[in-house]
Protein backbone atom coordinates (compact mmCIF):
# COMPACT_ATOMS: atom_id res chain seq x y z
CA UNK A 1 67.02 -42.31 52.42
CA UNK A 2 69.29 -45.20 53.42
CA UNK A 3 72.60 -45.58 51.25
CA UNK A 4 71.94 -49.08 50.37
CA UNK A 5 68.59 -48.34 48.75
CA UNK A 6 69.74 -45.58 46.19
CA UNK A 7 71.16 -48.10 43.65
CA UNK A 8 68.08 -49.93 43.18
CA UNK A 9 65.92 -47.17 42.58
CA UNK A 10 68.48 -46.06 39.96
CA UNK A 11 68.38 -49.60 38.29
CA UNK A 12 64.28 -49.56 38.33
CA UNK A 13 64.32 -46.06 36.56
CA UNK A 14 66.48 -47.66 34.03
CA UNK A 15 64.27 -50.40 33.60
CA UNK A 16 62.07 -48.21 32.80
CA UNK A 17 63.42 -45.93 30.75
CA UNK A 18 64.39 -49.63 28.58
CA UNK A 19 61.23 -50.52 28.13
CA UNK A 20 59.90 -47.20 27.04
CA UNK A 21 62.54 -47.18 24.29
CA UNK A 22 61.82 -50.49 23.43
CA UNK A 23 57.84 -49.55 22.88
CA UNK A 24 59.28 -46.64 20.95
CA UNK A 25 61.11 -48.50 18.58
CA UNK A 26 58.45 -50.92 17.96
CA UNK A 27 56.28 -48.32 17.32
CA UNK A 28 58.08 -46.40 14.69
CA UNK A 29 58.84 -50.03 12.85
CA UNK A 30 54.98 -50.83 13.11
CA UNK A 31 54.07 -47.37 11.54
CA UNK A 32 57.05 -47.55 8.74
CA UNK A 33 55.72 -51.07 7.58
CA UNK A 34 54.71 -51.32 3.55
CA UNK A 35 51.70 -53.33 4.53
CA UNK A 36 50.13 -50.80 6.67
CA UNK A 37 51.27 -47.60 5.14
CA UNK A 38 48.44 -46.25 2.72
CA UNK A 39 48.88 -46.12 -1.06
CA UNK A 40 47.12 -46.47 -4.48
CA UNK A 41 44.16 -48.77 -4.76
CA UNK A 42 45.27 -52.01 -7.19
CA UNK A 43 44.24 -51.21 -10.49
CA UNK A 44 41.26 -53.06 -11.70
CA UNK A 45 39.72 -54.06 -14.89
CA UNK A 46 36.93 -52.07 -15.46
CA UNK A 47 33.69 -54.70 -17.25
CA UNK A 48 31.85 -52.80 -20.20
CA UNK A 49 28.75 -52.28 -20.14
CA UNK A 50 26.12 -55.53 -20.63
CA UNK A 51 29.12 -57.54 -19.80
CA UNK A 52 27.57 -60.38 -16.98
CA UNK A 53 29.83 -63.32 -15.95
CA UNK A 54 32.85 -62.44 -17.98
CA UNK A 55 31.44 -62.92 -21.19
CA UNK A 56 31.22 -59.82 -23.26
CA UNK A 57 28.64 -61.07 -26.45
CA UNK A 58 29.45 -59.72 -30.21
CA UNK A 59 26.66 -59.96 -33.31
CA UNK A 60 29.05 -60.53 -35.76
CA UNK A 61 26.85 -59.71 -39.57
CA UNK A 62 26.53 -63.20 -40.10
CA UNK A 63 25.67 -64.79 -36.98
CA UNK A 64 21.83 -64.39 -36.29
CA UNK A 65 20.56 -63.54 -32.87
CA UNK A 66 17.25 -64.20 -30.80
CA UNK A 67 16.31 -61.95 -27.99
CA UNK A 68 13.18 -62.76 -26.17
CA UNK A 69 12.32 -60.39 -23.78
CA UNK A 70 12.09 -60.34 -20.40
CA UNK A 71 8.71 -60.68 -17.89
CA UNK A 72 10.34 -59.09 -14.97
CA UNK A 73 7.52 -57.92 -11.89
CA UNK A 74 8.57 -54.96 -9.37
CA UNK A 75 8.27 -58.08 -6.67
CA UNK A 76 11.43 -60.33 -8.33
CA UNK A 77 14.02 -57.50 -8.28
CA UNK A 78 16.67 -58.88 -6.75
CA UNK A 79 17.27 -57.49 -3.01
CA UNK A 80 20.84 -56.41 -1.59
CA UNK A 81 21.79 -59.71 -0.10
CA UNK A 82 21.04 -61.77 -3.80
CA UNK A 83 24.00 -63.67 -5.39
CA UNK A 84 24.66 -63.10 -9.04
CA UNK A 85 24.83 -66.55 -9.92
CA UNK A 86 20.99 -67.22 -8.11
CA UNK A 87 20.01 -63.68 -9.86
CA UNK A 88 21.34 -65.32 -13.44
CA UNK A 89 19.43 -68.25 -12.65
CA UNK A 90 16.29 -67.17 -11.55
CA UNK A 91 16.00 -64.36 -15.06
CA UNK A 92 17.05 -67.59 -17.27
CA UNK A 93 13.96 -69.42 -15.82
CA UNK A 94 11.41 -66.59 -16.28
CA UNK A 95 9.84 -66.81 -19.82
CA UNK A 96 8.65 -63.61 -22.18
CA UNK A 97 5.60 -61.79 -22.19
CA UNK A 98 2.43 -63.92 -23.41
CA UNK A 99 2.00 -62.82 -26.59
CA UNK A 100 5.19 -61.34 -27.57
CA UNK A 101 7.23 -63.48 -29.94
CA UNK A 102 10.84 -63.31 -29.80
CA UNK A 103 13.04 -60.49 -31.53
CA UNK A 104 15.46 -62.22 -34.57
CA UNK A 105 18.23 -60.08 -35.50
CA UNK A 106 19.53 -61.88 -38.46
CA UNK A 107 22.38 -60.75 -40.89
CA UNK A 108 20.49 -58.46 -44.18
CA UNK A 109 20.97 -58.39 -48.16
CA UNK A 110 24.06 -56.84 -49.25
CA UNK A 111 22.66 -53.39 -50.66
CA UNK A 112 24.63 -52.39 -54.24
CA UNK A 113 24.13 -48.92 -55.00
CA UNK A 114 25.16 -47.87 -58.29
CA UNK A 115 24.49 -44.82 -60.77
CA UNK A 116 21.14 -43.74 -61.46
CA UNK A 117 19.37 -44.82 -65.01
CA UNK A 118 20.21 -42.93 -67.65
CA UNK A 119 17.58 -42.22 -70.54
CA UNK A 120 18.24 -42.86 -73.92
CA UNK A 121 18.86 -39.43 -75.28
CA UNK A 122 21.38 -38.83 -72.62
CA UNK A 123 22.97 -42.26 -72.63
CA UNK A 124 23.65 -41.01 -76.56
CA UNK A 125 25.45 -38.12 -75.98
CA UNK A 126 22.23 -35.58 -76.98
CA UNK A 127 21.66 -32.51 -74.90
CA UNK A 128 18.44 -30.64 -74.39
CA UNK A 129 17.85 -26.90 -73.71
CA UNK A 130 14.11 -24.63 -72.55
CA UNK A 131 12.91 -22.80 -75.96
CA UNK A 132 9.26 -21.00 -75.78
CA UNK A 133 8.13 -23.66 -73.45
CA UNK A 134 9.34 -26.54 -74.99
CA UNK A 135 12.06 -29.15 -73.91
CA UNK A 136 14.39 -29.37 -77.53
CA UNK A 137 16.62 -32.29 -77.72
CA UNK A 138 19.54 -32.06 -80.22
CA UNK A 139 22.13 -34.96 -81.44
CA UNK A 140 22.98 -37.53 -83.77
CA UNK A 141 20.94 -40.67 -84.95
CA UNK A 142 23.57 -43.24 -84.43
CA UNK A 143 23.30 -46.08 -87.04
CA UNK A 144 25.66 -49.16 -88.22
CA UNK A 145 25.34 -50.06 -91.71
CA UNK A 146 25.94 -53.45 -93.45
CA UNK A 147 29.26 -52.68 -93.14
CA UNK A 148 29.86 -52.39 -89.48
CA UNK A 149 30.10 -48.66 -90.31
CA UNK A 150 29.02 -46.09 -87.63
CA UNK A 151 26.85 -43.58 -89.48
CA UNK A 152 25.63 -40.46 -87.54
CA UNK A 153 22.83 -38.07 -88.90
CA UNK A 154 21.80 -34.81 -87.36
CA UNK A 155 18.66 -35.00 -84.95
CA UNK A 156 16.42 -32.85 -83.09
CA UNK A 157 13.41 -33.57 -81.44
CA UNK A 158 10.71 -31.10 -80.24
CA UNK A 159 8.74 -31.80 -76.93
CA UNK A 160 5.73 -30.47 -76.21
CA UNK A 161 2.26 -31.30 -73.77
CA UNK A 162 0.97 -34.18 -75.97
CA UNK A 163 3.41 -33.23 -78.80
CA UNK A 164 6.65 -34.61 -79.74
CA UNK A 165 7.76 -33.72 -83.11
CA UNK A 166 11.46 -35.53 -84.11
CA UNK A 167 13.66 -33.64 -86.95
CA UNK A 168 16.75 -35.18 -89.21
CA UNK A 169 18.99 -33.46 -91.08
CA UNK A 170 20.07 -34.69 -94.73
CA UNK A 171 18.75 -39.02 -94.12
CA UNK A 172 20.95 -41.66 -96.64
CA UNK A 173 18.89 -41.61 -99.92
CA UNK A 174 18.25 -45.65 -99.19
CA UNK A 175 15.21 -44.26 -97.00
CA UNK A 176 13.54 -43.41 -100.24
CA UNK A 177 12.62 -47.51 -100.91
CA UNK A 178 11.98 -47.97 -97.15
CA UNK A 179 7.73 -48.50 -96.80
CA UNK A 180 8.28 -45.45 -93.92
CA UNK A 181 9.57 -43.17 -96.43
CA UNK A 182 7.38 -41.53 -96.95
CA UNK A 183 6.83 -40.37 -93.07
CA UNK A 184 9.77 -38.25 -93.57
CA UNK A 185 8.85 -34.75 -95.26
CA UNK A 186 11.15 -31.44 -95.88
CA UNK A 187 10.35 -28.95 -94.16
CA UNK A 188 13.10 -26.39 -94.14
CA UNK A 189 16.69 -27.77 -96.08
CA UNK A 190 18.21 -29.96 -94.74
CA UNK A 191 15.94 -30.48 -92.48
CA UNK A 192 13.14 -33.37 -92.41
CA UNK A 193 10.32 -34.15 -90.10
CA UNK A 194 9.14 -37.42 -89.43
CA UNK A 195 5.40 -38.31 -89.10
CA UNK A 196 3.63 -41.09 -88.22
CA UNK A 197 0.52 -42.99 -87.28
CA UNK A 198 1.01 -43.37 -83.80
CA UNK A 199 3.08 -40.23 -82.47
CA UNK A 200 5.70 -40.64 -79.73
CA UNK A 201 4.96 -39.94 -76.39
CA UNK A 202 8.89 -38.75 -75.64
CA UNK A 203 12.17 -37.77 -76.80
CA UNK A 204 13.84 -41.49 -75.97
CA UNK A 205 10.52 -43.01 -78.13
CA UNK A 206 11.17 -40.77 -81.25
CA UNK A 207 14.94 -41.49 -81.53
CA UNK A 208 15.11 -45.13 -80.81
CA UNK A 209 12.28 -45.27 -83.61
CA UNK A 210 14.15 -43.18 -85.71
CA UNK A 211 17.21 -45.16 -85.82
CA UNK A 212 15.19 -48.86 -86.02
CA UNK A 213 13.99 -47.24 -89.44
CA UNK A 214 17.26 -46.13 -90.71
CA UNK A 215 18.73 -49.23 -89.32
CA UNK A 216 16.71 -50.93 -91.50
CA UNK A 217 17.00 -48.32 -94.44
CA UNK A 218 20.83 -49.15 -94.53
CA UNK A 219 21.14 -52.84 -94.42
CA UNK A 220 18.36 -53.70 -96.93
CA UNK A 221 15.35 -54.85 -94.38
CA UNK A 222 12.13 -54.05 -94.23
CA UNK A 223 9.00 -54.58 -91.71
């Protein structure tokens, strides 16, 4: 090789060996670059479900909504290549069923619940108990005189299949000028049992009539 030719192939290998470095570098700032490194997927805002066009719809209990329903044929689903807005469109258009009137969901009556009825016996403080077959109700006639007075008399009552027999124990002596005195008979001291025309047909009948007639007995009237 001739001497003069040595330094230039000396200066082409470090051309070279330049531009390969330069690649290099280019390389490793093209790889390290934030844009084109991978990472986490942006977060986005997942739509519940029946949500269409970023309105989500509510039924509050006082607004009243209509749903007709839908005539949709296998032949107008909407292909791959369909537009949401066209597919929106096109469903508005289409009108229900023939023959099916549309669904109002309207706000209801406010339901109260409260406690069960009562009957009269009960609602009177009187008790009951099973004896040979028969329902016996025991308490006190409850009865305001012409006073204002509260006047209680002992009270049983006797229920039977098509008998209802009512007791009272020691009645104010005004029942003796009372026309329905005479209903009331002793039958074992103190003990009185009332009979009458029509009989009662249960235990909240005899002691509400009961108590009309000494209601009456006490403050002087009469039927």
């Amino acid at each position: 090789m001739p001497a003069g030719e040595e330094p230039v192939e000396v200066a082409w290998i470090a051309i070279a060996l330049i531009i390969i470095f330069g690649l290099f570098v280019v390389w490793l700032r093209a790889r390290s670059s934030p844009e084109s490194s991978p990472g986490p997927e942006p977060h986005r805002e997942a739509k519940p479900a029946g949500r269409r066009d970023g309105a989500l719809s509510l039924i509050g209990p006082t607004e009243p909504v209509t749903i007709v329903p839908e005539n949709r044929r296998p032949a107008d689903r909407e292909g791959p290549s369909e537009s949401p807005g066209r597919r929106h469109n096109r469903e508005s258009a289409q009108p229900g069923p023939a023959g099916a009137p549309p669904l109002v969901i309207g706000p209801g009556r406010p339901l109260t619940i409260g406690p069960l009825p009562r009957d009269a016996w009960e609602e009177q403080g009187w008790v009951r108990h099973r004896n040979d077959g028969a329902w016996v109700y025991q308490g006190h006639y409850r009865v305001r005189d012409r006073h204002g007075r509260l006047r209680r008399f002992p009270g049983r009552v006797i229920v039977r299949p098509n008998d209802v027999r009512p007791y009272i124990a020691d009645p104010p002596v005004e029942l003796r000028t009372h026309p329905k005195g005479r209903c009331f008979m002793l039958v074992h001291a103190p003990w009185f049992q009332v009979h009458w025309h029509r009989p009662a047909r249960n235990a909240d009948e005899a002691i509400l009539y009961i108590e009309k007639i000494l209601a009456e007995a006490l403050n002087g009237r009469t039927n």
